[in-house]
C-alpha atoms as a PDB file:
ATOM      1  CA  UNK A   1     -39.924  35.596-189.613  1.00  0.00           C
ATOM      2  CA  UNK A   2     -36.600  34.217-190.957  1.00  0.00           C
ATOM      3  CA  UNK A   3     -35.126  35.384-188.419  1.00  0.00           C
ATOM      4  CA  UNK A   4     -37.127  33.533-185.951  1.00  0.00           C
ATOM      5  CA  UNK A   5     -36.386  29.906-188.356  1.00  0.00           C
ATOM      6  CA  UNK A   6     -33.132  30.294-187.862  1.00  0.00           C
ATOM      7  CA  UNK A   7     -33.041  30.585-184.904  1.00  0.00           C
ATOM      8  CA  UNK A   8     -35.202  27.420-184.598  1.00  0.00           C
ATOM      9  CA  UNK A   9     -32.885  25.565-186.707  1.00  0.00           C
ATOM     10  CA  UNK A  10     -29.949  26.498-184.562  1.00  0.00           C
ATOM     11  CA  UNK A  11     -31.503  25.361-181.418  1.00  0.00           C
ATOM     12  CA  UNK A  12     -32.587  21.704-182.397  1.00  0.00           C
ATOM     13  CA  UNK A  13     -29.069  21.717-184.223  1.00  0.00           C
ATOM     14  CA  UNK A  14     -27.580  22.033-181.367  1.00  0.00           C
ATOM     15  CA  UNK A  15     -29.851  19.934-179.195  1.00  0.00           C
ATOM     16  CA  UNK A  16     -28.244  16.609-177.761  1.00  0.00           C
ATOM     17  CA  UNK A  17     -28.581  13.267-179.501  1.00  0.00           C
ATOM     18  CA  UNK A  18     -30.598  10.466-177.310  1.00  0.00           C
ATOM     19  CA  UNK A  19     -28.681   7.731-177.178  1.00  0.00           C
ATOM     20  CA  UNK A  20     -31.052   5.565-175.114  1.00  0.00           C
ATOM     21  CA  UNK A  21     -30.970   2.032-176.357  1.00  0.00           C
ATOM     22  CA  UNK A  22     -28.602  -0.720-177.036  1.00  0.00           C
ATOM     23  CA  UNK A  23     -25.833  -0.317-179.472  1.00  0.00           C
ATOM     24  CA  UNK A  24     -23.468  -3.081-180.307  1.00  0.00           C
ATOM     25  CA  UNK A  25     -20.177  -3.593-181.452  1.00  0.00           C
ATOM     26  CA  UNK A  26     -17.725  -5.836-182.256  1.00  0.00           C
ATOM     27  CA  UNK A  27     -14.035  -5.533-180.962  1.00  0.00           C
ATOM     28  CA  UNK A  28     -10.709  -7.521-182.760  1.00  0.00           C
ATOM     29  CA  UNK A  29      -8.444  -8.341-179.657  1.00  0.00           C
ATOM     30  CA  UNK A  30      -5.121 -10.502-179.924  1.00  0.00           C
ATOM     31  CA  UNK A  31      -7.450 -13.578-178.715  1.00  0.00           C
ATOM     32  CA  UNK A  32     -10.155 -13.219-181.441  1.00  0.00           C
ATOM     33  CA  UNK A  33     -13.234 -10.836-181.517  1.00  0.00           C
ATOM     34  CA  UNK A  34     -15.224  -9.684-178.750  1.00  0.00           C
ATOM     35  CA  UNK A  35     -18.939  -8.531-179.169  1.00  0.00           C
ATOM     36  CA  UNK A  36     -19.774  -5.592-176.505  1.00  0.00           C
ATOM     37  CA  UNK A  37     -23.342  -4.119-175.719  1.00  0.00           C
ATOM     38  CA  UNK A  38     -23.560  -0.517-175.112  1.00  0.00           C
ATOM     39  CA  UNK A  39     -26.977  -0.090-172.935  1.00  0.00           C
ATOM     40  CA  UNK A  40     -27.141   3.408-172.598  1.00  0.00           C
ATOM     41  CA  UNK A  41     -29.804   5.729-171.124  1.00  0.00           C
ATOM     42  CA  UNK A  42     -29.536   9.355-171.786  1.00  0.00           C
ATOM     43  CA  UNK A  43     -31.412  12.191-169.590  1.00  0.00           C
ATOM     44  CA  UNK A  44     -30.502  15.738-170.508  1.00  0.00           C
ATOM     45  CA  UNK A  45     -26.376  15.932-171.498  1.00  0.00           C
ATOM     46  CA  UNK A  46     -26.100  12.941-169.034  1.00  0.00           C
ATOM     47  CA  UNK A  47     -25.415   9.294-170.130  1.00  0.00           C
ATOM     48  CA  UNK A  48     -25.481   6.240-167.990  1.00  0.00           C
ATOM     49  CA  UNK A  49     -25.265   2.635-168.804  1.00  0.00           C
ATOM     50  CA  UNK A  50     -23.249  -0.501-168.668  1.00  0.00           C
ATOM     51  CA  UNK A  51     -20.955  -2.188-171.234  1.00  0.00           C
ATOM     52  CA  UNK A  52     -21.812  -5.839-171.724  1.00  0.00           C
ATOM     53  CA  UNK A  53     -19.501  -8.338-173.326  1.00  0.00           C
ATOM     54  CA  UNK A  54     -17.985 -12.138-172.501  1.00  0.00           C
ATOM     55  CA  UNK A  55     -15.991 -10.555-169.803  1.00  0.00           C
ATOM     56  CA  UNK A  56     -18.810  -9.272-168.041  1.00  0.00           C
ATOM     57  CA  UNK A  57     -20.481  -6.253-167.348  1.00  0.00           C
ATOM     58  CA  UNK A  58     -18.842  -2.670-167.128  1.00  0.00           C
ATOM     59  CA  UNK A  59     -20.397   0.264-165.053  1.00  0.00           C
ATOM     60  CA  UNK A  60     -20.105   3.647-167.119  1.00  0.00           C
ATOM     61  CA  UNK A  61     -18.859   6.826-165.547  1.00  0.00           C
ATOM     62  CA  UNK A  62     -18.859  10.336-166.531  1.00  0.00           C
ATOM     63  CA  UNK A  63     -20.979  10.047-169.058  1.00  0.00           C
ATOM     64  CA  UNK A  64     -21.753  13.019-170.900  1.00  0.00           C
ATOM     65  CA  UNK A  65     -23.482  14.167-174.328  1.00  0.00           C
ATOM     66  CA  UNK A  66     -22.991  17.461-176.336  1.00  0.00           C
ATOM     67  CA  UNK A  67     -24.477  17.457-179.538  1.00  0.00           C
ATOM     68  CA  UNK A  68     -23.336  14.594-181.331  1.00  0.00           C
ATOM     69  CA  UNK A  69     -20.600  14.064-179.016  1.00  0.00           C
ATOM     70  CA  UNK A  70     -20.214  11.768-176.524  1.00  0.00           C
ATOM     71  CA  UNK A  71     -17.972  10.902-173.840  1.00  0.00           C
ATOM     72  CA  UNK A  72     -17.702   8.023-171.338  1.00  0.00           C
ATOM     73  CA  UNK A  73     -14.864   5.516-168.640  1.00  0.00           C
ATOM     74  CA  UNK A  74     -15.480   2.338-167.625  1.00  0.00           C
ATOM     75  CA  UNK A  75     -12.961   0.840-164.752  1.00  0.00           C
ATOM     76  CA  UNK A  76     -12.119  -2.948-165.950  1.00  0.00           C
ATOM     77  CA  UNK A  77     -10.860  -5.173-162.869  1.00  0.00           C
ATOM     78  CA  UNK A  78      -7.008  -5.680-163.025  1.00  0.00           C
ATOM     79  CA  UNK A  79      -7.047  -3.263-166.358  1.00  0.00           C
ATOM     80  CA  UNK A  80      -7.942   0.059-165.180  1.00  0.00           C
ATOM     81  CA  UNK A  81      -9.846   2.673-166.457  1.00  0.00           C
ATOM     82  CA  UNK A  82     -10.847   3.130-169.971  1.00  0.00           C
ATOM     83  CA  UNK A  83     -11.706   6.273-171.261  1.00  0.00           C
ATOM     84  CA  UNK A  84     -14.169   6.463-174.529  1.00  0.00           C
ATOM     85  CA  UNK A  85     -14.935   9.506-176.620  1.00  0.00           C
ATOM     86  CA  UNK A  86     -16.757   9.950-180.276  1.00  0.00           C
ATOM     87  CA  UNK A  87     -19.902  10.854-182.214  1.00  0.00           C
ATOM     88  CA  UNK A  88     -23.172   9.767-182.830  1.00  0.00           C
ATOM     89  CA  UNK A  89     -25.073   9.891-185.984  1.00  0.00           C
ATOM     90  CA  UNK A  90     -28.424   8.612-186.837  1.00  0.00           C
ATOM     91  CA  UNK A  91     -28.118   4.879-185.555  1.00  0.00           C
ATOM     92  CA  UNK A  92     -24.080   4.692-185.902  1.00  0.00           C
ATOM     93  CA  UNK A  93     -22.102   5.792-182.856  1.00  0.00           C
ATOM     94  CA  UNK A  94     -18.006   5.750-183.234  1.00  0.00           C
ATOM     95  CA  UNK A  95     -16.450   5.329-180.469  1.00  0.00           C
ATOM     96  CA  UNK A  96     -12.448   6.427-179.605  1.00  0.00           C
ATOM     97  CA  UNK A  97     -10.835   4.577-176.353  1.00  0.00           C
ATOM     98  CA  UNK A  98      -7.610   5.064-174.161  1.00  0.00           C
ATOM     99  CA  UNK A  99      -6.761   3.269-171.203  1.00  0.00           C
ATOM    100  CA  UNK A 100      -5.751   5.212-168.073  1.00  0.00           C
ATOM    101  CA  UNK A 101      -2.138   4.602-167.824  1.00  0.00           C
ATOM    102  CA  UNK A 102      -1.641   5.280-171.949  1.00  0.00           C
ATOM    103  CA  UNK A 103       1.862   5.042-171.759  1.00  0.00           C
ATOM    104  CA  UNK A 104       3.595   3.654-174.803  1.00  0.00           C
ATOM    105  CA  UNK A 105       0.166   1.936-176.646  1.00  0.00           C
ATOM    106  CA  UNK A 106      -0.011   2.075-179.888  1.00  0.00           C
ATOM    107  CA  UNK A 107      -3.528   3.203-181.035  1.00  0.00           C
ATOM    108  CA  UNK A 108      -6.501   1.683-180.884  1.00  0.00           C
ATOM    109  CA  UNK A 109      -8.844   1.401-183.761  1.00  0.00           C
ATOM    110  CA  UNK A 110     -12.528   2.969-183.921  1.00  0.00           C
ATOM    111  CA  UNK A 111     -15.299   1.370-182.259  1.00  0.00           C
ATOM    112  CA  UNK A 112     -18.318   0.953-184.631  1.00  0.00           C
ATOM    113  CA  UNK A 113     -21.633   0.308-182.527  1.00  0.00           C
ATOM    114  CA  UNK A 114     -25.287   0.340-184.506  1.00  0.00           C
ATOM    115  CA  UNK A 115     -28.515   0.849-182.450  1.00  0.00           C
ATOM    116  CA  UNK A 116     -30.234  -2.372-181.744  1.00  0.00           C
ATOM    117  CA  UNK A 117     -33.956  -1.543-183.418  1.00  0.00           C
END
């Protein structure tokens, strides 16, 4: 019997998250701050969505969810692609980004988004 509750535990440990909803954020930039929308829709270890924010809206790519990680791109016109990874826990998801070319960037802080309740 303990066995079997363990077993149980591990499973919906290891479950994904669902990150369906709308999470937002806000972004410092070297012209001020910049509020983004995550809409995301989760179905299995897939995520889809769009990023929202005063430069329009973003298509995301290669969305994926494992666990509490997640992983996404969006391409930005003129920009390139940009390349988010991070965790999710509860209602807090912290997000990691790189743009395509990298080359000599310095890095980029965290992305805080909440769930939008």
């Amino acid at each position: 019997m303990l066995f079997l509750l363990a077993v149980l535990a591990a499973v919906a440990f290891a479950a994904d998250v669902d990150v369906t909803g709308n999470w937002k954020a806000s972004v410092e930039t070297p012209n001020g701050s910049m509020d983004l929308t995550y809409v995301l829709k989760s179905t299995g270890n897939v995520v889809t969505g769009t990023i929202q924010s005063q430069m329009g809206e973003m298509k995301i790519d290669e969305g994926k969810i494992d666990g509490d990680k997640i992983s996404f791109s969006a391409t930005i016109e003129n920009i390139g692609k940009i390349s988010y990874s991070g965790t999710v826990k509860g209602d807090e998801m912290t997000l990691n980004f790189t743009f395509g070319g990298g080359g000599d960037m310095p890095p980029m802080p965290a992305i805080v988004a909440k769930r939008v309740k």
